[in-house]
N, C-alpha and C. Protein backbone atom coordinates (compact mmCIF):
# COMPACT_ATOMS: atom_id res chain seq x y z
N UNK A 1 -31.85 -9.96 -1.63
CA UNK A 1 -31.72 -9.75 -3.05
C UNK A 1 -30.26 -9.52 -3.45
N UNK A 2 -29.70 -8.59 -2.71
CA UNK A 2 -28.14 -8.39 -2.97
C UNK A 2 -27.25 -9.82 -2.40
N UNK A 3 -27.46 -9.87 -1.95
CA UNK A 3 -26.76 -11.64 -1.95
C UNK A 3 -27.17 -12.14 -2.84
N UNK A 4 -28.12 -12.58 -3.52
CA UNK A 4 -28.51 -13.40 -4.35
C UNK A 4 -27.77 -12.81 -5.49
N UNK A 5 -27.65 -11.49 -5.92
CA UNK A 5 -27.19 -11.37 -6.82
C UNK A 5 -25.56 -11.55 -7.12
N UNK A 6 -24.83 -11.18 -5.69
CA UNK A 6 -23.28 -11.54 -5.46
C UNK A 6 -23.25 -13.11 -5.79
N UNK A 7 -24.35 -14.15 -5.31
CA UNK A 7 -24.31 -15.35 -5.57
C UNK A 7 -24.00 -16.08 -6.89
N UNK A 8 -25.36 -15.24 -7.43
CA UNK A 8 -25.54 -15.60 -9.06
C UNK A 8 -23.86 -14.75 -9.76
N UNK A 9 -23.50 -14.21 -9.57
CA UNK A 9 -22.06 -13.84 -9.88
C UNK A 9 -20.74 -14.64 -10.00
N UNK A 10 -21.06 -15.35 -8.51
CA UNK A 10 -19.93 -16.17 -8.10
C UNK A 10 -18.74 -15.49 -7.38
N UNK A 11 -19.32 -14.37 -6.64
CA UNK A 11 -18.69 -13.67 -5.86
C UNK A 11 -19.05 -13.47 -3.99
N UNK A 12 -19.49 -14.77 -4.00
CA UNK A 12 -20.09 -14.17 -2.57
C UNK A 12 -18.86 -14.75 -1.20
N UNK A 13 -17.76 -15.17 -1.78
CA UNK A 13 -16.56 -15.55 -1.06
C UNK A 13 -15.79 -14.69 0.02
N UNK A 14 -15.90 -13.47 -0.83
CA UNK A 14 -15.43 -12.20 -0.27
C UNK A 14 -16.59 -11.09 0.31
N UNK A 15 -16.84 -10.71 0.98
CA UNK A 15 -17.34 -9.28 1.54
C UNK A 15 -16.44 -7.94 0.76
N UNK A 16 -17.65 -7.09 0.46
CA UNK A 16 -17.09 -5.66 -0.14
C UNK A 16 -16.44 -4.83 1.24
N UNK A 17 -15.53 -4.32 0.35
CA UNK A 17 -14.35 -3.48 1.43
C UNK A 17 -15.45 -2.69 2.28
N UNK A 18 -15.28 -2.28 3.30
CA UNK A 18 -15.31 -1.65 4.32
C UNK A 18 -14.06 -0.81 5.09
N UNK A 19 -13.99 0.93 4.60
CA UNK A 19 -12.99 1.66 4.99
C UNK A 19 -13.27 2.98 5.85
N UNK A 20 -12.45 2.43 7.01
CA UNK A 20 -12.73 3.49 8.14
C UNK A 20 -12.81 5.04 7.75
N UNK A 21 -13.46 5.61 8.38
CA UNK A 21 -13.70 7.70 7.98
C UNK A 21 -13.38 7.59 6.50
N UNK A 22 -14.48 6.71 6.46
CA UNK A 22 -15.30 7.12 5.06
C UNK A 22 -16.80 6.81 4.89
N UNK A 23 -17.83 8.08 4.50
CA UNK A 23 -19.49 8.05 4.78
C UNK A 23 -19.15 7.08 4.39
N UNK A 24 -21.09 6.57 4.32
CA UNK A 24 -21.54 5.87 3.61
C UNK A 24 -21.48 5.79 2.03
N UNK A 25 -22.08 7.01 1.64
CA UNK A 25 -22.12 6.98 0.21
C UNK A 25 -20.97 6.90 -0.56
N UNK A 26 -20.05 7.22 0.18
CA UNK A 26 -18.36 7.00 -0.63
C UNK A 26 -18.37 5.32 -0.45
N UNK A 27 -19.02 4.62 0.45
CA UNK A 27 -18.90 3.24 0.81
C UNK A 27 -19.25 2.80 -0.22
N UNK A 28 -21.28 2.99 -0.31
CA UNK A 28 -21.52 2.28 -1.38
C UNK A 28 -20.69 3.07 -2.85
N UNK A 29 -20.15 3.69 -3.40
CA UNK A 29 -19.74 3.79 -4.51
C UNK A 29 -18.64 3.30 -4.27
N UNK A 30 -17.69 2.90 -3.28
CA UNK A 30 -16.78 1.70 -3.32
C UNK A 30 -17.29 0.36 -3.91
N UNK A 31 -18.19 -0.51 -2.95
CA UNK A 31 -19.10 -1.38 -3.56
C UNK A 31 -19.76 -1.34 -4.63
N UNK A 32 -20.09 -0.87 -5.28
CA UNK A 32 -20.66 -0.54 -6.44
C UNK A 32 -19.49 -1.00 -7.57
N UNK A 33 -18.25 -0.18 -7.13
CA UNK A 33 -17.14 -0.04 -7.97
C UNK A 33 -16.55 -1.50 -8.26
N UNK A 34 -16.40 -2.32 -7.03
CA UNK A 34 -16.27 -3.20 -6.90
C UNK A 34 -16.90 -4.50 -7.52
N UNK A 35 -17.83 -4.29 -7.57
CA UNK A 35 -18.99 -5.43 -8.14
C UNK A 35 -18.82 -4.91 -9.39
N UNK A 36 -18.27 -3.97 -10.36
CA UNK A 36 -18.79 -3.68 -12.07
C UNK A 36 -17.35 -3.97 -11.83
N UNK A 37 -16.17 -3.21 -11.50
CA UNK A 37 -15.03 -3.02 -12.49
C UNK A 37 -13.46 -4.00 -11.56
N UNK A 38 -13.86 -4.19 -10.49
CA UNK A 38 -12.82 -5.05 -9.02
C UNK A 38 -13.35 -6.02 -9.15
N UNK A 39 -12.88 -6.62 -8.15
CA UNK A 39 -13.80 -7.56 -6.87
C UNK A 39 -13.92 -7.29 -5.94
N UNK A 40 -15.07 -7.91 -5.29
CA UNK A 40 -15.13 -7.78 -3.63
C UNK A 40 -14.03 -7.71 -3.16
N UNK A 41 -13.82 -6.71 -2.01
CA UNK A 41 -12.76 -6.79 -0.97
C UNK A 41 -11.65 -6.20 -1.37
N UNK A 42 -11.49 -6.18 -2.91
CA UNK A 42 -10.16 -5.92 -3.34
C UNK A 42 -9.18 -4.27 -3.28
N UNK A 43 -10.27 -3.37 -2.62
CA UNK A 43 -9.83 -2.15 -1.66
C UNK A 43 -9.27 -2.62 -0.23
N UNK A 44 -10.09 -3.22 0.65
CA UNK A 44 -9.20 -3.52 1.69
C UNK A 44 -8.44 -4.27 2.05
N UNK A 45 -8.07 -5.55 0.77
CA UNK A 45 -7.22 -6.27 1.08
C UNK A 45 -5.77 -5.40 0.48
N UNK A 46 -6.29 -4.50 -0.82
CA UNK A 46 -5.04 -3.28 -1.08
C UNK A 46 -4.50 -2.47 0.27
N UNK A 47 -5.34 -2.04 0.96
CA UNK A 47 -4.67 -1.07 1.94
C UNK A 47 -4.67 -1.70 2.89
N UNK A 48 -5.40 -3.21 3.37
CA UNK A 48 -4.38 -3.67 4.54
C UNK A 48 -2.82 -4.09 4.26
N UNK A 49 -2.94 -4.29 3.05
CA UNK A 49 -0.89 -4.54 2.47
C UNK A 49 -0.62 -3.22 3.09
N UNK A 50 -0.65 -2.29 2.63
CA UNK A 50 -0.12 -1.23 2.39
C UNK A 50 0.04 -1.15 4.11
N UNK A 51 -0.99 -1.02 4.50
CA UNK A 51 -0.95 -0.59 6.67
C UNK A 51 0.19 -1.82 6.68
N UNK A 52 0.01 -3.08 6.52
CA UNK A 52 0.92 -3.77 6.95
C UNK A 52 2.19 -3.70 7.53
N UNK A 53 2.23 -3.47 5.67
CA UNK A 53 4.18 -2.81 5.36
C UNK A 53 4.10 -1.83 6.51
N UNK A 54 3.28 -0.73 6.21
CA UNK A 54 3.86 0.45 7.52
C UNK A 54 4.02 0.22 9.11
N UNK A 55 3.27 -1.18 9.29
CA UNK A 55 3.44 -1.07 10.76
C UNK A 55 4.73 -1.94 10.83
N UNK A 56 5.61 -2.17 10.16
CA UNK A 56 6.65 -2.82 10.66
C UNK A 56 7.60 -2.02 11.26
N UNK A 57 8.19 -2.24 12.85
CA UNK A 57 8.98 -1.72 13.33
C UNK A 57 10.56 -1.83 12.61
N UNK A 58 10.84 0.04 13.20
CA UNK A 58 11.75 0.56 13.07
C UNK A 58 12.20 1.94 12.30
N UNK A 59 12.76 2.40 12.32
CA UNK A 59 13.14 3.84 11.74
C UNK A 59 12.76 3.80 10.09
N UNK A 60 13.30 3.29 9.25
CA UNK A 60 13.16 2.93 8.01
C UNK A 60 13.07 2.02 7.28
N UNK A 61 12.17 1.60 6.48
CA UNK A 61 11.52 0.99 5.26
C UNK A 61 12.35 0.60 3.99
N UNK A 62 12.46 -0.60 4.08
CA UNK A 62 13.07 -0.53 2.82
C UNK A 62 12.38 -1.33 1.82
N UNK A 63 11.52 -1.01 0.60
CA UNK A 63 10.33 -1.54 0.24
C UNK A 63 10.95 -3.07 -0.60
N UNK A 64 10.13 -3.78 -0.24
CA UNK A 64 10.56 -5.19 -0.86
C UNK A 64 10.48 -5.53 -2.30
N UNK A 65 10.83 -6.11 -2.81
CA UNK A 65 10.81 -6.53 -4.58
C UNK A 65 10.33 -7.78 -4.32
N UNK A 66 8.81 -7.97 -4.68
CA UNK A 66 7.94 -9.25 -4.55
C UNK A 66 7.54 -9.94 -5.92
N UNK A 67 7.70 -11.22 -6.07
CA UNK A 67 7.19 -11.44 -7.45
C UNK A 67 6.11 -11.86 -6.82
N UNK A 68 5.79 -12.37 -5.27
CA UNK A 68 4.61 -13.00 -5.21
C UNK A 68 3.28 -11.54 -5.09
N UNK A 69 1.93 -11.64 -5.47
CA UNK A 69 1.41 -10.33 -5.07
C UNK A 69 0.96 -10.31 -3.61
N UNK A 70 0.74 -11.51 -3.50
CA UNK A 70 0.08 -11.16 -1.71
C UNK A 70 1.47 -10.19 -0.93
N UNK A 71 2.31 -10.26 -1.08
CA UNK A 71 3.50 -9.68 -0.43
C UNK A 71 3.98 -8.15 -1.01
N UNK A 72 3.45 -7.89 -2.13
CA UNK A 72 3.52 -6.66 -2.94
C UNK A 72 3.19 -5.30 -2.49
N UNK A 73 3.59 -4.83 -1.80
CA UNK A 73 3.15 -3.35 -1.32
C UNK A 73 3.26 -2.52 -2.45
N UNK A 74 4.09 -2.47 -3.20
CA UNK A 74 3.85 -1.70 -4.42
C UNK A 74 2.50 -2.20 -5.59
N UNK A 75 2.32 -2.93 -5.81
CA UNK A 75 1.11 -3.99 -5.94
C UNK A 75 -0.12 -3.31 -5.49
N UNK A 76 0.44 -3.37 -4.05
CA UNK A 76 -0.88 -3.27 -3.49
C UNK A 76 -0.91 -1.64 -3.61
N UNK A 77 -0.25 -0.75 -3.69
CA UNK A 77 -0.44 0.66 -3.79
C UNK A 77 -1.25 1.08 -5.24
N UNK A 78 -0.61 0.10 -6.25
CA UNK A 78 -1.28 0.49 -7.42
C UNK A 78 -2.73 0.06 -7.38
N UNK A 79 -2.97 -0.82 -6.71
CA UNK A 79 -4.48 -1.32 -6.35
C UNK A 79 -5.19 -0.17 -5.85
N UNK A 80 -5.16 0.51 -5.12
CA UNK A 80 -5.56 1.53 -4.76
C UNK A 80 -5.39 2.79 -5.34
N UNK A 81 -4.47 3.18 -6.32
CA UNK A 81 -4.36 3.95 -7.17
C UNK A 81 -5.14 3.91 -8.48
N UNK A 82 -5.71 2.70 -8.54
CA UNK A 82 -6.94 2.20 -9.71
C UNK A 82 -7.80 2.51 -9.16
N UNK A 83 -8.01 2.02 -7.86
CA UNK A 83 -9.44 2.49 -7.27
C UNK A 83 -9.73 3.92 -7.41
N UNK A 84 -8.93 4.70 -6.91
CA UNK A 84 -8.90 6.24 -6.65
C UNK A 84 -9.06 6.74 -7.92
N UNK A 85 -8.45 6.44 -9.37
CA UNK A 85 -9.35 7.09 -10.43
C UNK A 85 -10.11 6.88 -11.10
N UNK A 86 -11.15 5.77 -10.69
CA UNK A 86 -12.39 5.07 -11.14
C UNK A 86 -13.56 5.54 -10.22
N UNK A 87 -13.17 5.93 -8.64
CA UNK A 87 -14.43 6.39 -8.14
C UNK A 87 -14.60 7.56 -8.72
N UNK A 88 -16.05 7.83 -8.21
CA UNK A 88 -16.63 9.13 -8.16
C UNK A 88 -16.03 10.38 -7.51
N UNK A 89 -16.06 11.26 -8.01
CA UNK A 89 -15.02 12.98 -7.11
C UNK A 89 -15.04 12.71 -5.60
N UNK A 90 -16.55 12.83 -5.61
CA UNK A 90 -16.54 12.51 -3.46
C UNK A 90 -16.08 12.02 -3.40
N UNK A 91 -16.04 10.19 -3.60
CA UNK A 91 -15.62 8.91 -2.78
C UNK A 91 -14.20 9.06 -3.12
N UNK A 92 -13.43 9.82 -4.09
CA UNK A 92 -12.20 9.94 -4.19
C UNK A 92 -12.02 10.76 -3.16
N UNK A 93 -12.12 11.84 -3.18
CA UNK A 93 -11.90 12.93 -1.83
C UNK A 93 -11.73 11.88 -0.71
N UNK A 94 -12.89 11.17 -0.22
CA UNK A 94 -12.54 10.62 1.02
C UNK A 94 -11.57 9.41 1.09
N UNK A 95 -12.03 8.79 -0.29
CA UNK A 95 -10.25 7.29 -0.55
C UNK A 95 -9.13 8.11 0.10
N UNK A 96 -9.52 9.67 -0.96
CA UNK A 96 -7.64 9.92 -1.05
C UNK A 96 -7.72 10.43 0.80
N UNK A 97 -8.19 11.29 1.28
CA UNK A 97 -7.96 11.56 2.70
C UNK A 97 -7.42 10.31 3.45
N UNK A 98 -7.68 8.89 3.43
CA UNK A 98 -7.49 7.83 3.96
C UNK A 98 -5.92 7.34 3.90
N UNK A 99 -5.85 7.25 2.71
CA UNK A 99 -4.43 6.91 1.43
C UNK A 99 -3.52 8.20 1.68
N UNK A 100 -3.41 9.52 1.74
CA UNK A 100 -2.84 10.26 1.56
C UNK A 100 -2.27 10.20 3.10
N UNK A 101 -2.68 9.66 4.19
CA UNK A 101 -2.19 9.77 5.75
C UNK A 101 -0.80 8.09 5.83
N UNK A 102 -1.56 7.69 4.93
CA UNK A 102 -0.76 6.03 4.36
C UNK A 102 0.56 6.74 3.61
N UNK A 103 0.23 7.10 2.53
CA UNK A 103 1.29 7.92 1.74
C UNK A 103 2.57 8.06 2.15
N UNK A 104 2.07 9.48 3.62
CA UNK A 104 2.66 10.23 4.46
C UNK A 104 3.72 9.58 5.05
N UNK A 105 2.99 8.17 5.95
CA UNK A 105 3.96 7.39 6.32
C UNK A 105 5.09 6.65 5.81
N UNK A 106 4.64 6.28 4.10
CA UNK A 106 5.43 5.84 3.35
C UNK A 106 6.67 6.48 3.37
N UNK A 107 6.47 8.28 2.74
CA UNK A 107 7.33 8.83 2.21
C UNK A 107 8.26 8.90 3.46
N UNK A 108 7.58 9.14 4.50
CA UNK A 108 8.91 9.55 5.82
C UNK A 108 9.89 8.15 6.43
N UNK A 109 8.76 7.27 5.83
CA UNK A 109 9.61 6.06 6.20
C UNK A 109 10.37 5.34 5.44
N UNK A 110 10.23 5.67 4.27
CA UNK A 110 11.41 4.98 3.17
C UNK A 110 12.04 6.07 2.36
N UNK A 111 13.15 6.06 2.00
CA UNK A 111 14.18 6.75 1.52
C UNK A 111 14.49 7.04 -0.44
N UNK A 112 14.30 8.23 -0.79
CA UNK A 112 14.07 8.25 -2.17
C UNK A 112 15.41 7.55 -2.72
N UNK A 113 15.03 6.86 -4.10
CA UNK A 113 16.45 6.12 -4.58
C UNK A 113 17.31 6.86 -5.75
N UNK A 114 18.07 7.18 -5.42
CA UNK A 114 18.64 7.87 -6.51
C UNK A 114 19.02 7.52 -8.20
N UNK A 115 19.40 6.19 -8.02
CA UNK A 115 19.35 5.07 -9.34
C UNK A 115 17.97 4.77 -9.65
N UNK A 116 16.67 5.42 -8.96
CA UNK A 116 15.75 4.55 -9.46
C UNK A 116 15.38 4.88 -11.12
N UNK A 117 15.94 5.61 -11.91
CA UNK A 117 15.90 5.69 -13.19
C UNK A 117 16.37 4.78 -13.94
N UNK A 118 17.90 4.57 -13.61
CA UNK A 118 18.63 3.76 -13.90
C UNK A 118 18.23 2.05 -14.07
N UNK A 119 17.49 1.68 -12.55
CA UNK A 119 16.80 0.93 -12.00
C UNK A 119 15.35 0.32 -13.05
N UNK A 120 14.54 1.31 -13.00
CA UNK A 120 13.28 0.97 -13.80
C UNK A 120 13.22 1.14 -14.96
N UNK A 121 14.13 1.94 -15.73
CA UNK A 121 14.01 2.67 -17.02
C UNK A 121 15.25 1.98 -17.83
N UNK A 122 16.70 1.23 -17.55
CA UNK A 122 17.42 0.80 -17.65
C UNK A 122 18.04 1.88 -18.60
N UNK A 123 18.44 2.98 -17.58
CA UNK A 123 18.78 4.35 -18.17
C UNK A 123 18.11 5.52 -19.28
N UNK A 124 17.63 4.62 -19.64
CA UNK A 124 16.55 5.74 -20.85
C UNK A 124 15.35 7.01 -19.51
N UNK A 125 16.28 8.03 -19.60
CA UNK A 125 15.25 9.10 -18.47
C UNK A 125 14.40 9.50 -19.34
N UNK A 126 14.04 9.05 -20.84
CA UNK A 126 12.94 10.07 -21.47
C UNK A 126 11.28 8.44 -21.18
N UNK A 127 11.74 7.71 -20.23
CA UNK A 127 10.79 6.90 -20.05
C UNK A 127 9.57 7.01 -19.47
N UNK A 128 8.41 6.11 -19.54
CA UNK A 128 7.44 6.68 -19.24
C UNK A 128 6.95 6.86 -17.83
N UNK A 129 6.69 8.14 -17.11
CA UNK A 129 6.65 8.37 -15.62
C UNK A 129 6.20 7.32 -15.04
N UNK A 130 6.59 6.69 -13.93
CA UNK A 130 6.26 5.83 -13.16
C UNK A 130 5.59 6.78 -11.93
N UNK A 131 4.93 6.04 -10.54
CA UNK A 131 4.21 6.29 -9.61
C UNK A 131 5.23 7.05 -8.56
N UNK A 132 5.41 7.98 -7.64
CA UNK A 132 6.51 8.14 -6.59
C UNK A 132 6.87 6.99 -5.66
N UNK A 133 5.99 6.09 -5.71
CA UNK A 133 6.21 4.77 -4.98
C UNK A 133 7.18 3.97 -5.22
N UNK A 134 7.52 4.14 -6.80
CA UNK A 134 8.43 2.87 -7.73
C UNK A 134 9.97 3.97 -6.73
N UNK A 135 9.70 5.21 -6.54
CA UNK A 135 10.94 5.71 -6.91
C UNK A 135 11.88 5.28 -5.18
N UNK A 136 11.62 4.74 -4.50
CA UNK A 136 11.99 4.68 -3.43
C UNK A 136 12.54 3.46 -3.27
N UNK A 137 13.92 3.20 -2.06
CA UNK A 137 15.02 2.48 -1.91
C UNK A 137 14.48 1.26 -1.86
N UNK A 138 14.72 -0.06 -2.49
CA UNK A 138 14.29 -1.11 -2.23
C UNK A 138 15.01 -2.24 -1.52
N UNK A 139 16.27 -1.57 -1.08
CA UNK A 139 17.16 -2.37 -0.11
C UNK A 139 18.18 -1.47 0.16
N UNK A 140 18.78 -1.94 1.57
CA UNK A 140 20.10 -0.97 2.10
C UNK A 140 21.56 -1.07 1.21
């Protein structure tokens, strides 16, 4: 029946995310989430960007400026930052436990930018807050 209905959709291309140390019921209210307000998959194809970027060797990160999105780690962070305030309290609790160990790695591995005001806001600091993600070095 649930196939049939992903079918009649025109969504049955993709499989719904599946994310490690997280129950079930945070699962299905991923899926759930997915099928009304996402698409399929579109949680774990967000945080495999995100693992991606982090497993690249070496001491520090320097986050890329992508116009394409498949390559977007910032992209892909906000993808998951949609997700996280559309689920339910639980399934957030356990997103964010997942994301917040991702985070971790981010912050120690890339370097805060000091121009990033300058950078995103084109000097106006009374602009509107951006994510801590935007605020980090995007080249040496």
């Amino acid at each position: 029946m649930r196939a049939q209905m992903r079918a009649v959709r025109g969504r049955q291309d993709r499989p719904f995310s599946q994310v490690r140390g997280m129950r079930r019921s945070a699962q299905a209210a991923v899926r759930r989430l997915e099928a009304q307000r996402f698409s399929p998959g579109c949680l774990s194809e967000a945080l495999g960007q995100y693992e991606q970027f982090l497993r690249q060797p070496g001491r520090w990160l320097y986050v890329p400026l992508s116009d394409c999105p498949c390559h977007d780690v910032l992209g892909a962070r906000d993808e998951v930052q949609a997700m996280l305030c559309a689920l339910p309290l639980s399934a957030r609790r356990e997103l964010n436990r997942v994301v917040s160990r991702l985070d971790a790695e981010f912050e120690r591995r890339t370097l805060p930018d000091p121009h990033a005001a300058r950078r995103l806001f084109g000097g106006w600091f009374d602009a509107p807050r951006w994510p801590w993600w935007y605020l980090r070095l995007t080249k040496p």
